[in-house]
N, C-alpha and C. Protein backbone atom coordinates (compact mmCIF):
# COMPACT_ATOMS: atom_id res chain seq x y z
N UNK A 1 109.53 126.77 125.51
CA UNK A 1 108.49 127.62 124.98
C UNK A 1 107.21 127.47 125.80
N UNK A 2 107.09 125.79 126.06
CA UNK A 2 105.58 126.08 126.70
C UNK A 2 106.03 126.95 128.36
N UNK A 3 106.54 126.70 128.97
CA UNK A 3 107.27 126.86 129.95
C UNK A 3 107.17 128.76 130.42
N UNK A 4 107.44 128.97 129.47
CA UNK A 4 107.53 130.88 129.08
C UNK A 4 106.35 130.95 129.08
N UNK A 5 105.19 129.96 128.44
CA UNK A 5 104.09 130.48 127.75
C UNK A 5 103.37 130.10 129.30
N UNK A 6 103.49 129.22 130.42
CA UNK A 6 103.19 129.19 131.77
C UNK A 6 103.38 130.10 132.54
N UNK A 7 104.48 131.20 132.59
CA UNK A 7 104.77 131.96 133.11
C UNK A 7 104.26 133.28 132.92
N UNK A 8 103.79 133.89 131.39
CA UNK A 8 102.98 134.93 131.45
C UNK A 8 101.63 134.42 131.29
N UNK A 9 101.22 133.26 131.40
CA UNK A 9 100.09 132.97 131.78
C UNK A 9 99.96 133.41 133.29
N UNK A 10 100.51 132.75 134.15
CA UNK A 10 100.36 132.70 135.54
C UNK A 10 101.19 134.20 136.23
N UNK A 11 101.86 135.49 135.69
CA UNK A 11 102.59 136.14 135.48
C UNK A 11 103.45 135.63 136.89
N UNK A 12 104.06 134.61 136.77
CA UNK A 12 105.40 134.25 137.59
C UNK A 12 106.73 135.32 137.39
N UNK A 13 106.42 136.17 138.15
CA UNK A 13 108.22 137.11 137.63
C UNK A 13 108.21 138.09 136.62
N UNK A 14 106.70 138.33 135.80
CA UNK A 14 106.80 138.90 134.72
C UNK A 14 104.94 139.64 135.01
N UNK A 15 104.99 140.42 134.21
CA UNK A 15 103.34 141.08 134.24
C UNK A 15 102.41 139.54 133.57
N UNK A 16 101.44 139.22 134.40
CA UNK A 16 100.96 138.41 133.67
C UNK A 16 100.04 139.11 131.97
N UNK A 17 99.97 138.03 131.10
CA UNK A 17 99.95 138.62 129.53
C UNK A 17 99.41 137.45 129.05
N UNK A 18 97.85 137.23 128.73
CA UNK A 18 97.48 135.67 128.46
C UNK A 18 98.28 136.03 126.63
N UNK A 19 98.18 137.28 126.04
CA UNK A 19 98.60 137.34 124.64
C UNK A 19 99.77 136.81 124.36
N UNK A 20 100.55 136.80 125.24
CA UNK A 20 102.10 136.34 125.38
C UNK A 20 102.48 135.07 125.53
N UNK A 21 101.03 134.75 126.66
CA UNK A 21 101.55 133.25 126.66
C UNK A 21 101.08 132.45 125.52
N UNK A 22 99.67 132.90 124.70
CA UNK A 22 98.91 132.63 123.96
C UNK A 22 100.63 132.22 122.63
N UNK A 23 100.81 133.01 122.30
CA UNK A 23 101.88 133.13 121.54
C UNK A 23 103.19 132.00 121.66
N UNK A 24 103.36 131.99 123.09
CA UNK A 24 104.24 130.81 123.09
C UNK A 24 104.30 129.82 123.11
N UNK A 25 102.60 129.67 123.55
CA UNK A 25 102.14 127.85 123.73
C UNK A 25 101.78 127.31 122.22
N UNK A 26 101.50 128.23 121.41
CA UNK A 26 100.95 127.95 119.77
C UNK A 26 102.70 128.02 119.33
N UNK A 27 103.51 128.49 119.85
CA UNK A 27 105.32 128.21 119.32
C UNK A 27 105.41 126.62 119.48
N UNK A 28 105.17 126.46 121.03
CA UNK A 28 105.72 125.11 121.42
C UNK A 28 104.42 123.53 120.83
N UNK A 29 102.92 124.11 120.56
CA UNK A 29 101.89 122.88 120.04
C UNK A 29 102.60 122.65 118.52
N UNK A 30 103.35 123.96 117.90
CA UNK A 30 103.90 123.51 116.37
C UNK A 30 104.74 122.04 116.61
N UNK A 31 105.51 122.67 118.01
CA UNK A 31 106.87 121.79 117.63
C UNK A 31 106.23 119.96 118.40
N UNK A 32 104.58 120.92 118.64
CA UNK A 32 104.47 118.87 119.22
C UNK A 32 104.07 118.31 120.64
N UNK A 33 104.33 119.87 121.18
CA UNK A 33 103.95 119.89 122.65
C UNK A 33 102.92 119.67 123.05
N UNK A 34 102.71 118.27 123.91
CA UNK A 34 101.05 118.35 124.69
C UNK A 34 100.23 119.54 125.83
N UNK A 35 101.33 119.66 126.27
CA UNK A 35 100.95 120.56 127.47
C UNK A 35 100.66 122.02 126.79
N UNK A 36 101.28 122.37 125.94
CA UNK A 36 100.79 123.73 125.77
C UNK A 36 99.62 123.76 124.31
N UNK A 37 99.51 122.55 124.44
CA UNK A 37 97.93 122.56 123.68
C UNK A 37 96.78 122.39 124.39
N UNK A 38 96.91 121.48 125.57
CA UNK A 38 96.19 121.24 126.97
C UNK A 38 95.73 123.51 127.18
N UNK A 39 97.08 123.74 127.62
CA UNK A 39 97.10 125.24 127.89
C UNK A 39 96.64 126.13 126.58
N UNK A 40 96.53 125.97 125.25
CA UNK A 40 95.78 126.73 124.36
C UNK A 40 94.56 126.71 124.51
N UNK A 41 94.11 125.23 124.48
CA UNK A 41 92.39 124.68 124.79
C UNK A 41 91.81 125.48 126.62
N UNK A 42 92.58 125.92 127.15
CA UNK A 42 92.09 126.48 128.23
C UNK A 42 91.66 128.16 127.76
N UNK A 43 92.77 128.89 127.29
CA UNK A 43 92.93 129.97 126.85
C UNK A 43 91.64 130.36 126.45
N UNK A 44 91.72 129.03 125.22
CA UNK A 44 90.16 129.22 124.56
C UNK A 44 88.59 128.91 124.86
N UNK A 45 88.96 128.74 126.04
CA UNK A 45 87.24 128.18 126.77
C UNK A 45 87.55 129.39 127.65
N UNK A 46 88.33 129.93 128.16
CA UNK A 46 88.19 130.90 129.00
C UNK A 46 87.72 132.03 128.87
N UNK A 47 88.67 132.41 127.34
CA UNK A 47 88.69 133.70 127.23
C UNK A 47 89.81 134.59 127.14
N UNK A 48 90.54 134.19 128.08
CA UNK A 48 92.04 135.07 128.33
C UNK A 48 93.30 135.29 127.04
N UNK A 49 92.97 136.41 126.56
CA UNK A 49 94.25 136.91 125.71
C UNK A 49 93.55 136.21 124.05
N UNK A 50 92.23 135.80 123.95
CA UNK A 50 91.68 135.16 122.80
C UNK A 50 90.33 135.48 123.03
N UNK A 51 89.66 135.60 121.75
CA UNK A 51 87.82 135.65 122.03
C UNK A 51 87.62 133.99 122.44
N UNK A 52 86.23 134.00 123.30
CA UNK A 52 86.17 132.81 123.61
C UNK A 52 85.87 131.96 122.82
N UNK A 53 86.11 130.71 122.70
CA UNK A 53 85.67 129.51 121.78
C UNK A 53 85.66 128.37 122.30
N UNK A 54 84.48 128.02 121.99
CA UNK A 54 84.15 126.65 122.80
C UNK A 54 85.20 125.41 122.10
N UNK A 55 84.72 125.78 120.65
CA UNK A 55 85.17 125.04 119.22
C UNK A 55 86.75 124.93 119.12
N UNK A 56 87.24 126.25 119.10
CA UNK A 56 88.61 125.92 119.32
C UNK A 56 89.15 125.42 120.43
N UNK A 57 88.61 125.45 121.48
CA UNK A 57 89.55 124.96 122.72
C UNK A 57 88.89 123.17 122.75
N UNK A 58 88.16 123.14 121.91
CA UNK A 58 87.75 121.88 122.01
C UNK A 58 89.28 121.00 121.24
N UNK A 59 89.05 121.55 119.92
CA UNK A 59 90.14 121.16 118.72
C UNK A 59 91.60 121.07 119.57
N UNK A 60 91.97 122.16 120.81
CA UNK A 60 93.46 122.17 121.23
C UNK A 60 93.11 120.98 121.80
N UNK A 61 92.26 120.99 122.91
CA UNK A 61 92.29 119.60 123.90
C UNK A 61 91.99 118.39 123.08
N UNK A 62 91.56 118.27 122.03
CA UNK A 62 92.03 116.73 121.29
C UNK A 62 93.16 116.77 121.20
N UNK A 63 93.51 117.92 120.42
CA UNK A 63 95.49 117.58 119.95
C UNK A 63 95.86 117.31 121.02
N UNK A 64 95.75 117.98 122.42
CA UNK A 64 96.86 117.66 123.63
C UNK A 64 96.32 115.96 123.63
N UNK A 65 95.37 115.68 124.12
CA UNK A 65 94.99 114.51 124.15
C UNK A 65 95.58 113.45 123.17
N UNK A 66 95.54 113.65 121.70
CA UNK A 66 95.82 112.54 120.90
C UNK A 66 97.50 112.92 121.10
N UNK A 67 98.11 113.66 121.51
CA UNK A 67 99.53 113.86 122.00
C UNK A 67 100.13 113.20 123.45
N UNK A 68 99.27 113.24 123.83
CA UNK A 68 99.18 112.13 125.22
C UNK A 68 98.85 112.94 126.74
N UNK A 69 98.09 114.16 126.22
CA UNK A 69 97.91 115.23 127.42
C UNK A 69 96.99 114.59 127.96
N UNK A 70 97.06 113.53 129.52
CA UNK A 70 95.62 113.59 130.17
C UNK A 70 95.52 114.56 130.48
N UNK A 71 95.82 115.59 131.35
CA UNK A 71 94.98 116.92 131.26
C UNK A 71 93.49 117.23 130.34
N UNK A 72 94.26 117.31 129.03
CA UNK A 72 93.32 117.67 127.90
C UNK A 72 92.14 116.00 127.77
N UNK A 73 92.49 115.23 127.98
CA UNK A 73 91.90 114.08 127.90
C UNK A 73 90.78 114.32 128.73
N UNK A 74 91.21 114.05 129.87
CA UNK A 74 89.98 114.46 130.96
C UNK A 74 88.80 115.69 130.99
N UNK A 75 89.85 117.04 130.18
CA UNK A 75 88.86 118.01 130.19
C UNK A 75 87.59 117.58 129.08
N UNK A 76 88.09 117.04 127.82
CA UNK A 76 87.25 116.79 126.92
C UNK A 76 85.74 116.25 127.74
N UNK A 77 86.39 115.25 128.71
CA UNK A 77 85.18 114.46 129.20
C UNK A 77 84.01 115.73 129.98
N UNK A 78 84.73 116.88 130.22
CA UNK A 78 83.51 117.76 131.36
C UNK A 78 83.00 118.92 130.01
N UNK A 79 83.29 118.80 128.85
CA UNK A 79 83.76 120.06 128.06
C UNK A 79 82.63 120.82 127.93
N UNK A 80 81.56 121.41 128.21
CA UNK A 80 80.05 122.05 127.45
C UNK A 80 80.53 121.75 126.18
N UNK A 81 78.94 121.61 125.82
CA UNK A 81 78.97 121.33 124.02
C UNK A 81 78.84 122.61 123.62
């Protein structure tokens, strides 16, 4: 799931679709996944396929983090308040 949700992120092979990937990375953070909570918390500081939120992409990058995402770990440390 996160995997799919990388691919219409990055549109590898497919139209890129942040809504799509948005969709699959919130499939795969249910089941527990760090990385595609790392990849929600981006979504949501960005912008792409979501209104922006500082707040929510803050909340994904703890979960990836307390899940064991350095990714999300590290971003916390640069995050704007």
């Amino acid at each position: 799931m996160s995997n799919l949700g990388h691919i219409y992120e990055m549109g590898l092979g497919v139209p890129q679709d942040y809504q799509q990937a948005r969709q699959w990375y919130e499939k795969a953070a249910a089941e527990g996944e760090p990385y595609s909570m790392f990849h929600l918390g981006r979504l949501y500081e960005s912008g792409h396929g979501v209104p922006r939120n500082i707040v929510l992409a803050r909340q994904w990058y703890e979960k990836g983090a307390d899940a064991g995402n350095q990714d999300a770990e590290e971003r916390l440390e640069t995050l704007p308040e």
